[in-house]
PDB file of N, CA and C in Angstrom:
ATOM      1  N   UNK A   1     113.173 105.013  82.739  1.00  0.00           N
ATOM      2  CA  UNK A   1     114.269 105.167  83.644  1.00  0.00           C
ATOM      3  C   UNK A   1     114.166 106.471  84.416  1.00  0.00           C
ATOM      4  N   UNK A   2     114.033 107.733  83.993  1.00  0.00           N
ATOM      5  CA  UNK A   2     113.296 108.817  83.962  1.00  0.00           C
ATOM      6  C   UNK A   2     112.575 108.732  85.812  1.00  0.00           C
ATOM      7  N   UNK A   3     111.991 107.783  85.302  1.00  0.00           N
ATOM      8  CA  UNK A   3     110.815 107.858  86.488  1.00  0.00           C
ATOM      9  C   UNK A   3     111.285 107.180  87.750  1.00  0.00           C
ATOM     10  N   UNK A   4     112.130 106.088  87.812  1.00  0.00           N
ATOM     11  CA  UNK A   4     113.027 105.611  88.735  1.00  0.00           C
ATOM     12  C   UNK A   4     113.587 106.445  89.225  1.00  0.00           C
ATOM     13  N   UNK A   5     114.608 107.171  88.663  1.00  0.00           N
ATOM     14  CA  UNK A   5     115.481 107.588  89.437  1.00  0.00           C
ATOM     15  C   UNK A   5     114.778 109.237  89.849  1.00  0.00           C
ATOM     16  N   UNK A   6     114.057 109.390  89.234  1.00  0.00           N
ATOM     17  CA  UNK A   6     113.519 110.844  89.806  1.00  0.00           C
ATOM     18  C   UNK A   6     112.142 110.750  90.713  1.00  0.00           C
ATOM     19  N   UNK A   7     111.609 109.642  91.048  1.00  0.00           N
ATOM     20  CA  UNK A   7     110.343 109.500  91.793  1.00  0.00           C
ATOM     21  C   UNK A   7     111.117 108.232  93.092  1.00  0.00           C
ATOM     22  N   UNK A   8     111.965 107.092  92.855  1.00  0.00           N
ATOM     23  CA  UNK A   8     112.255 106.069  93.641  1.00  0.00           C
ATOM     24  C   UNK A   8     113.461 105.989  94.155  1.00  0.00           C
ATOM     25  N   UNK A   9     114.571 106.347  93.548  1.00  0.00           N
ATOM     26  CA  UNK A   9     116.115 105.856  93.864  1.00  0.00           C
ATOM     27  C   UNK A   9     116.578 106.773  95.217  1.00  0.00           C
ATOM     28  N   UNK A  10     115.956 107.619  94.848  1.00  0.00           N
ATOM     29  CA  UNK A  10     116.310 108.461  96.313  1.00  0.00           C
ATOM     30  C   UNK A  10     116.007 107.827  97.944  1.00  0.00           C
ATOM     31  N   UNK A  11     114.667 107.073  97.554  1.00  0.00           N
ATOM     32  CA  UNK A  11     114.041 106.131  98.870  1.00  0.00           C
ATOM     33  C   UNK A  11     114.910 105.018  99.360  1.00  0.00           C
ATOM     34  N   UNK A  12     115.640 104.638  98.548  1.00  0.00           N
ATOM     35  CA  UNK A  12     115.907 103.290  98.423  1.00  0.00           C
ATOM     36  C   UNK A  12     117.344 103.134  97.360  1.00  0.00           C
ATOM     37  N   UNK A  13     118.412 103.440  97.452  1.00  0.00           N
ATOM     38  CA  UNK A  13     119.162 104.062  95.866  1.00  0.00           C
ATOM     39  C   UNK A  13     120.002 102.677  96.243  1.00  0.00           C
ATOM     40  N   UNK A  14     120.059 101.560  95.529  1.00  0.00           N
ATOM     41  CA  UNK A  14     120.028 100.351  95.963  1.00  0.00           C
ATOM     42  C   UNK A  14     121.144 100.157  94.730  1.00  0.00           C
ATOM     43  N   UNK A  15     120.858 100.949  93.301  1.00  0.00           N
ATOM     44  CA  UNK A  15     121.910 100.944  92.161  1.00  0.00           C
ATOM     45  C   UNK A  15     122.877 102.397  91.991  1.00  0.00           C
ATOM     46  N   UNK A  16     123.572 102.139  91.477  1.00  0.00           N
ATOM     47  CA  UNK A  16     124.497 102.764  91.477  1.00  0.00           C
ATOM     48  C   UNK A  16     124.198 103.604  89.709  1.00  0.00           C
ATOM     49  N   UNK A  17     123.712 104.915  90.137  1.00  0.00           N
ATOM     50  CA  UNK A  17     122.599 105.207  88.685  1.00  0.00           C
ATOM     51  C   UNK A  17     123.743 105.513  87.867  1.00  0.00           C
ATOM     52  N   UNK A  18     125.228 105.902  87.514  1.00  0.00           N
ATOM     53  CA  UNK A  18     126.145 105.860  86.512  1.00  0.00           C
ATOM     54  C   UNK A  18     126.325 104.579  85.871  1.00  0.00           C
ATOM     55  N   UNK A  19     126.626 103.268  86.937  1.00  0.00           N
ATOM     56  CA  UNK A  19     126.705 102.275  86.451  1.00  0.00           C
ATOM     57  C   UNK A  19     125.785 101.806  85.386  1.00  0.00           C
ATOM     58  N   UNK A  20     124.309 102.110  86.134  1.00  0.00           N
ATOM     59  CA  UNK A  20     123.298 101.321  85.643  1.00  0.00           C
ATOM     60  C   UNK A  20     122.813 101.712  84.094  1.00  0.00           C
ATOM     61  N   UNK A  21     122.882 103.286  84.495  1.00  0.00           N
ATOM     62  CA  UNK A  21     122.975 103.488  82.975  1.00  0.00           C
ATOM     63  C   UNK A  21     123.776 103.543  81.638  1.00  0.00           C
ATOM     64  N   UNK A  22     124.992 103.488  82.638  1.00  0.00           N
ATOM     65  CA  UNK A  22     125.767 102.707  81.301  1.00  0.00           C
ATOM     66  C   UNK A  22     125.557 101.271  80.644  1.00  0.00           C
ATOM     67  N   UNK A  23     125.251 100.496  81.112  1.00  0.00           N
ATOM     68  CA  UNK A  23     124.943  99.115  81.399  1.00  0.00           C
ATOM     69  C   UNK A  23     123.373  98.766  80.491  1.00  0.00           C
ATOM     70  N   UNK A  24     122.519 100.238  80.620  1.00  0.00           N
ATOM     71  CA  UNK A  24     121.352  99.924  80.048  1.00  0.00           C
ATOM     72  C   UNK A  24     121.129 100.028  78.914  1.00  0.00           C
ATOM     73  N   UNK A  25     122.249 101.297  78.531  1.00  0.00           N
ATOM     74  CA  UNK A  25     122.078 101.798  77.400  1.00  0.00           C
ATOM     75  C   UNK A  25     122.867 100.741  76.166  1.00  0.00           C
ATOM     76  N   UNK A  26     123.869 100.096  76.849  1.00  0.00           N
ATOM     77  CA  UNK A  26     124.454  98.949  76.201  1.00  0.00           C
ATOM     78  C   UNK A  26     123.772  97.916  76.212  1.00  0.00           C
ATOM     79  N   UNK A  27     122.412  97.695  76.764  1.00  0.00           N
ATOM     80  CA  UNK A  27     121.321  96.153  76.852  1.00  0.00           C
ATOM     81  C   UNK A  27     120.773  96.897  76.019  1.00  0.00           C
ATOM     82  N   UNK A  28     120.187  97.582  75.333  1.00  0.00           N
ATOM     83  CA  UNK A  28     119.383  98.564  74.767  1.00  0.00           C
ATOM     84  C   UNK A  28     119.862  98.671  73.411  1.00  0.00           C
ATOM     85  N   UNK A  29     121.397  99.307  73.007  1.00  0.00           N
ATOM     86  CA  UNK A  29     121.876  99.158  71.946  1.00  0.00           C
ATOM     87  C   UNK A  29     122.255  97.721  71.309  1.00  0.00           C
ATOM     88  N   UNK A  30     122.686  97.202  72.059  1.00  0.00           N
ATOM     89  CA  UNK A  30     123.226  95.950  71.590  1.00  0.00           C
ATOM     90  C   UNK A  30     122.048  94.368  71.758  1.00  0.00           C
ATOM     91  N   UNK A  31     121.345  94.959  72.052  1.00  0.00           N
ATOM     92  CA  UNK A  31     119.940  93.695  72.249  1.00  0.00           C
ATOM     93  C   UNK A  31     120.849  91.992  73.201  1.00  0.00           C
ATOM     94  N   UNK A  32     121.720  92.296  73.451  1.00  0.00           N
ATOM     95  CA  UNK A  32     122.242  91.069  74.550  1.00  0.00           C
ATOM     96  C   UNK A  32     122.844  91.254  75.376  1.00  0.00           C
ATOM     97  N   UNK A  33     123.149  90.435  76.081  1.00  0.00           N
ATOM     98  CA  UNK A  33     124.293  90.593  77.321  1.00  0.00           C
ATOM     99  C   UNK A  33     125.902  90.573  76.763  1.00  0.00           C
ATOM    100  N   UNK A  34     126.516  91.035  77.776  1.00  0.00           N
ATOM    101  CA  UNK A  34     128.449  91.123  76.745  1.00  0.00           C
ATOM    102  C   UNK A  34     128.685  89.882  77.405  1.00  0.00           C
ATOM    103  N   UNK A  35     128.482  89.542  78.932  1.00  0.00           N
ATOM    104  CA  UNK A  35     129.457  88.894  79.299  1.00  0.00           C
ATOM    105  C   UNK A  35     128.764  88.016  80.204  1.00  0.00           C
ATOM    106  N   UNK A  36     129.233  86.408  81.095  1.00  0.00           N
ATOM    107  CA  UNK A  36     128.270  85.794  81.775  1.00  0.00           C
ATOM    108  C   UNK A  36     128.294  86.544  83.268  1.00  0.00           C
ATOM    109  N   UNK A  37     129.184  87.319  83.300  1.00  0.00           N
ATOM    110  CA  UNK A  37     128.993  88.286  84.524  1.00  0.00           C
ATOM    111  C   UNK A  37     127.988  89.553  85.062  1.00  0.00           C
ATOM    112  N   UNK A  38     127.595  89.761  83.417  1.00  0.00           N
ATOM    113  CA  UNK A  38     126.583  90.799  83.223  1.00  0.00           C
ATOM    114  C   UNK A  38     124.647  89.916  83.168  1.00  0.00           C
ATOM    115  N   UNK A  39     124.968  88.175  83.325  1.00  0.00           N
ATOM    116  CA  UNK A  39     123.658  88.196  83.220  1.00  0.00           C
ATOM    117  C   UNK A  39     122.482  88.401  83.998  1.00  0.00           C
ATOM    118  N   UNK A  40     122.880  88.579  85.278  1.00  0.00           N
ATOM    119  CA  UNK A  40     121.727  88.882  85.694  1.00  0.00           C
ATOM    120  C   UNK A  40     121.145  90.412  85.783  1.00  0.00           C
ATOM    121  N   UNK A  41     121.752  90.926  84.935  1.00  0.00           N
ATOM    122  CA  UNK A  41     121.575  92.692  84.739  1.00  0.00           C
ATOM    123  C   UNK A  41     120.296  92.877  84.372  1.00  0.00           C
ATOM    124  N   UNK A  42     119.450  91.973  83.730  1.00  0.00           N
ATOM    125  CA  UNK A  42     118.406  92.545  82.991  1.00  0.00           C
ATOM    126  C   UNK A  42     117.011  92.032  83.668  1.00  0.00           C
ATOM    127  N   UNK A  43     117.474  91.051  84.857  1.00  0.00           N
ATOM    128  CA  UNK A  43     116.949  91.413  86.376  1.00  0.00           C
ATOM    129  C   UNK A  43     116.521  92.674  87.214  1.00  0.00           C
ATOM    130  N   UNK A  44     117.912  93.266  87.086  1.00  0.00           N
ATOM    131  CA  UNK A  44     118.132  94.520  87.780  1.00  0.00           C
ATOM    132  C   UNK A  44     116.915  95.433  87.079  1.00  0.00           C
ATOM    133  N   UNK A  45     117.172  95.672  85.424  1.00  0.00           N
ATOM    134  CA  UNK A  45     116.645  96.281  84.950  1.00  0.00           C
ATOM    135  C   UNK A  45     115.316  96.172  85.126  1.00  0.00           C
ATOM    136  N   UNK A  46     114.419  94.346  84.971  1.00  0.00           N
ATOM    137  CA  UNK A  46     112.942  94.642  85.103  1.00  0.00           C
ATOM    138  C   UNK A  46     112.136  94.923  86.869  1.00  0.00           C
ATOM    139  N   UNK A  47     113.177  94.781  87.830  1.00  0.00           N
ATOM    140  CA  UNK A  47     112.713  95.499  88.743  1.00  0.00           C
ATOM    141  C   UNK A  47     112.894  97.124  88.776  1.00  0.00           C
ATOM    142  N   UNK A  48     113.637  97.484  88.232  1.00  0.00           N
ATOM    143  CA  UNK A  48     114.142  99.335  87.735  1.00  0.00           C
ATOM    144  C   UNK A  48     112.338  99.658  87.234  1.00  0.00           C
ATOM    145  N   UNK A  49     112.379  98.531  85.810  1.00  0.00           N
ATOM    146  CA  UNK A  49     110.700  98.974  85.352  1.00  0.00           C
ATOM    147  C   UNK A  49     109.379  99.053  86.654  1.00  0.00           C
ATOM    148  N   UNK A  50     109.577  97.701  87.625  1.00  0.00           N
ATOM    149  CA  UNK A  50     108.398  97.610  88.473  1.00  0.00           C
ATOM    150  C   UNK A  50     108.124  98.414  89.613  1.00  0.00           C
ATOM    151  N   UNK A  51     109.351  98.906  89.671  1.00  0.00           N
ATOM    152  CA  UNK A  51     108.994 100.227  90.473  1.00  0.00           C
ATOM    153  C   UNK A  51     109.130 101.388  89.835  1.00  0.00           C
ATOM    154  N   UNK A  52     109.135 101.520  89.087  1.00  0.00           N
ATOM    155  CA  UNK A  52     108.805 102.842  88.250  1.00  0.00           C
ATOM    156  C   UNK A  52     107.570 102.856  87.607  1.00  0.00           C
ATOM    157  N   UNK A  53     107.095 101.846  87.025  1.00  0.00           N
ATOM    158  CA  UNK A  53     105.826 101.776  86.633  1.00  0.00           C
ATOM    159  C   UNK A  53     104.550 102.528  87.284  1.00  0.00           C
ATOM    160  N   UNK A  54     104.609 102.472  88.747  1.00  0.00           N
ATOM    161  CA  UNK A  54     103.542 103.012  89.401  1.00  0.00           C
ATOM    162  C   UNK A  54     103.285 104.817  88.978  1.00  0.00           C
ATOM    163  N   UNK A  55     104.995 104.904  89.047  1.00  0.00           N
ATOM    164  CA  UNK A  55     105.091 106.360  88.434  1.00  0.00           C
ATOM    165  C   UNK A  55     104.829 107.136  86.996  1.00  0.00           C
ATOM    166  N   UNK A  56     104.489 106.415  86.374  1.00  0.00           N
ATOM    167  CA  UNK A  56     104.226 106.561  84.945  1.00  0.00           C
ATOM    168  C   UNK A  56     102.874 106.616  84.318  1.00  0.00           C
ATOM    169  N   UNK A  57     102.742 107.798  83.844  1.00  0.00           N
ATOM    170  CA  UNK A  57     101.047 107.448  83.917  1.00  0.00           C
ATOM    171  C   UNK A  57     100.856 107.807  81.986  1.00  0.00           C
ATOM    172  N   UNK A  58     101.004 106.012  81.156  1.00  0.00           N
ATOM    173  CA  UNK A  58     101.256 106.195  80.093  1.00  0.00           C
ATOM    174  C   UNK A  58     100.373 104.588  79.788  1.00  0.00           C
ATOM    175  N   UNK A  59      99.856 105.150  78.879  1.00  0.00           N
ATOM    176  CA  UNK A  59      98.477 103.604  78.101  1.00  0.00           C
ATOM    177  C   UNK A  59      99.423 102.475  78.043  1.00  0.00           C
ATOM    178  N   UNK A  60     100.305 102.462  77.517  1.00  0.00           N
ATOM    179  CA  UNK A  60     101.366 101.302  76.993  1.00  0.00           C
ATOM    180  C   UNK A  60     101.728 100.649  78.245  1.00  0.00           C
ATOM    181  N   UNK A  61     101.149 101.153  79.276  1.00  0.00           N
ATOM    182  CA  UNK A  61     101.243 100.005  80.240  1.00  0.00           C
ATOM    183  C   UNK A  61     100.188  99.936  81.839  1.00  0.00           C
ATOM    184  N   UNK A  62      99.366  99.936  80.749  1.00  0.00           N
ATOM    185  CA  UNK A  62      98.203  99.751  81.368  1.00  0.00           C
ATOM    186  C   UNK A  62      97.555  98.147  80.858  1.00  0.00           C
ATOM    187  N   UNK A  63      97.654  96.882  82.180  1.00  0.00           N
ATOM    188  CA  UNK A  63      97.793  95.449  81.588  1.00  0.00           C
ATOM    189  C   UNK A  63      96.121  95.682  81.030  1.00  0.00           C
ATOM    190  N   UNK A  64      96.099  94.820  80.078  1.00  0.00           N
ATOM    191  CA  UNK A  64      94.775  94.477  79.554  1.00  0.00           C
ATOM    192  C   UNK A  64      93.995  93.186  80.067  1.00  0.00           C
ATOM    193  N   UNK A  65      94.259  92.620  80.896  1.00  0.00           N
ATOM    194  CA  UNK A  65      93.763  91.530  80.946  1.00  0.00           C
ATOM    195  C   UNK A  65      92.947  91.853  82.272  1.00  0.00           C
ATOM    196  N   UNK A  66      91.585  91.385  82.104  1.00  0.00           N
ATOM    197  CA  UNK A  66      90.616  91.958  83.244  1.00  0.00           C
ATOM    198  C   UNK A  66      90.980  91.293  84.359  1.00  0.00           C
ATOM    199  N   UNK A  67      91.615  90.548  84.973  1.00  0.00           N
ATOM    200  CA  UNK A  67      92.015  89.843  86.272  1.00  0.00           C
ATOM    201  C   UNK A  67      93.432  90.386  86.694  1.00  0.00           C
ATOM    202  N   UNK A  68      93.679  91.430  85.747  1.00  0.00           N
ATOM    203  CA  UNK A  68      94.586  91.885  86.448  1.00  0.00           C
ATOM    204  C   UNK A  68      95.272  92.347  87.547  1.00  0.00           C
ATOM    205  N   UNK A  69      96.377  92.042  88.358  1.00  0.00           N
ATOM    206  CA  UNK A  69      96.239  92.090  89.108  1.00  0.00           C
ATOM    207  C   UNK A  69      96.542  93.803  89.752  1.00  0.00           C
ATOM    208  N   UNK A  70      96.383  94.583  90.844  1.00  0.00           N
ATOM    209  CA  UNK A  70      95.941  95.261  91.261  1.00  0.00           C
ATOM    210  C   UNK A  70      97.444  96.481  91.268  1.00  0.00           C
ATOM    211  N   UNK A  71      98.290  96.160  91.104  1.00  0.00           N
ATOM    212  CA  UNK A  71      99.419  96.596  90.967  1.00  0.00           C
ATOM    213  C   UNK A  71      99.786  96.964  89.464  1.00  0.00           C
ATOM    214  N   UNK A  72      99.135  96.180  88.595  1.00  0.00           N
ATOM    215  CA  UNK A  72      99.284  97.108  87.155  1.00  0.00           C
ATOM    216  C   UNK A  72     100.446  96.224  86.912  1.00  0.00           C
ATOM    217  N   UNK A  73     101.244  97.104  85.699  1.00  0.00           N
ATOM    218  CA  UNK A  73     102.306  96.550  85.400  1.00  0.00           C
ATOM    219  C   UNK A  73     103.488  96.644  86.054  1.00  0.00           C
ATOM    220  N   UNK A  74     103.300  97.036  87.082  1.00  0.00           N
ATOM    221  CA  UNK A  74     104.603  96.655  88.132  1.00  0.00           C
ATOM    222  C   UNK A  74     104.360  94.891  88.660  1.00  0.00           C
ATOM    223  N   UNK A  75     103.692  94.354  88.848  1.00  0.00           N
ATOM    224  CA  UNK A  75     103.264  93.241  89.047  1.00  0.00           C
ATOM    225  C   UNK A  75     103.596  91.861  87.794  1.00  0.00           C
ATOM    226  N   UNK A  76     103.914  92.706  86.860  1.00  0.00           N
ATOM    227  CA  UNK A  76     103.911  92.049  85.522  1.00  0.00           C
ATOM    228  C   UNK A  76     105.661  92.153  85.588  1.00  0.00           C
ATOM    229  N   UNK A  77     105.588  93.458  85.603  1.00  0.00           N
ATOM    230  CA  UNK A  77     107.249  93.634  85.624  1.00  0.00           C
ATOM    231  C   UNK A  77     107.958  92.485  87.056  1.00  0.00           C
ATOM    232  N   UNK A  78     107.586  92.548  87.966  1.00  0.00           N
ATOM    233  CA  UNK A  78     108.018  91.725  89.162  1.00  0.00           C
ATOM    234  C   UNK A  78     107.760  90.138  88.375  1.00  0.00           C
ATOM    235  N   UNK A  79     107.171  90.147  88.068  1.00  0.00           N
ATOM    236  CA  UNK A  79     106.803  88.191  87.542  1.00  0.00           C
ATOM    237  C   UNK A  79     108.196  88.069  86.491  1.00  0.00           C
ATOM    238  N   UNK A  80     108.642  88.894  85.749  1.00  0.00           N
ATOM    239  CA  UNK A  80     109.549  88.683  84.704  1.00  0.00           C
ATOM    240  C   UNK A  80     110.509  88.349  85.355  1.00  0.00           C
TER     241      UNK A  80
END
């Protein structure tokens, strides 16, 4: 999250970063959604990952699969 909002949100600040992190930290603690109003939140969240990803320069997401495509795991994150 880290890397979103300190490398991307400024370009583009498309979420509302109080909301979102309240919101994440409750997908995070609680492993589900609360409500059917909240489901497409974890949408929100894996595009939050696919553009942050580029910014992150950490093994755990570096895809393994040799046809990978050229975008890394932002590309992976966008397919979710």
């Amino acid at each position: 999250m880290a890397a979103y909002f300190t490398h991307f949100h400024h370009t583009l600040p498309v979420v509302d970063s109080t909301a979102f992190l309240s919101q994440y930290r409750i997908l995070m603690d609680d492993h589900h959604i609360g409500s059917p109003a909240e489901a497409g939140f974890p949408t929100v969240v894996f595009s939050v990952f696919a553009c942050a990803a580029r910014y992150v320069d950490d093994p755990r997401l570096e895809n393994p699969e040799p046809e990978a495509h050229e975008a890394g795991m932002a590309h992976v994150y966008y397919e979710q």
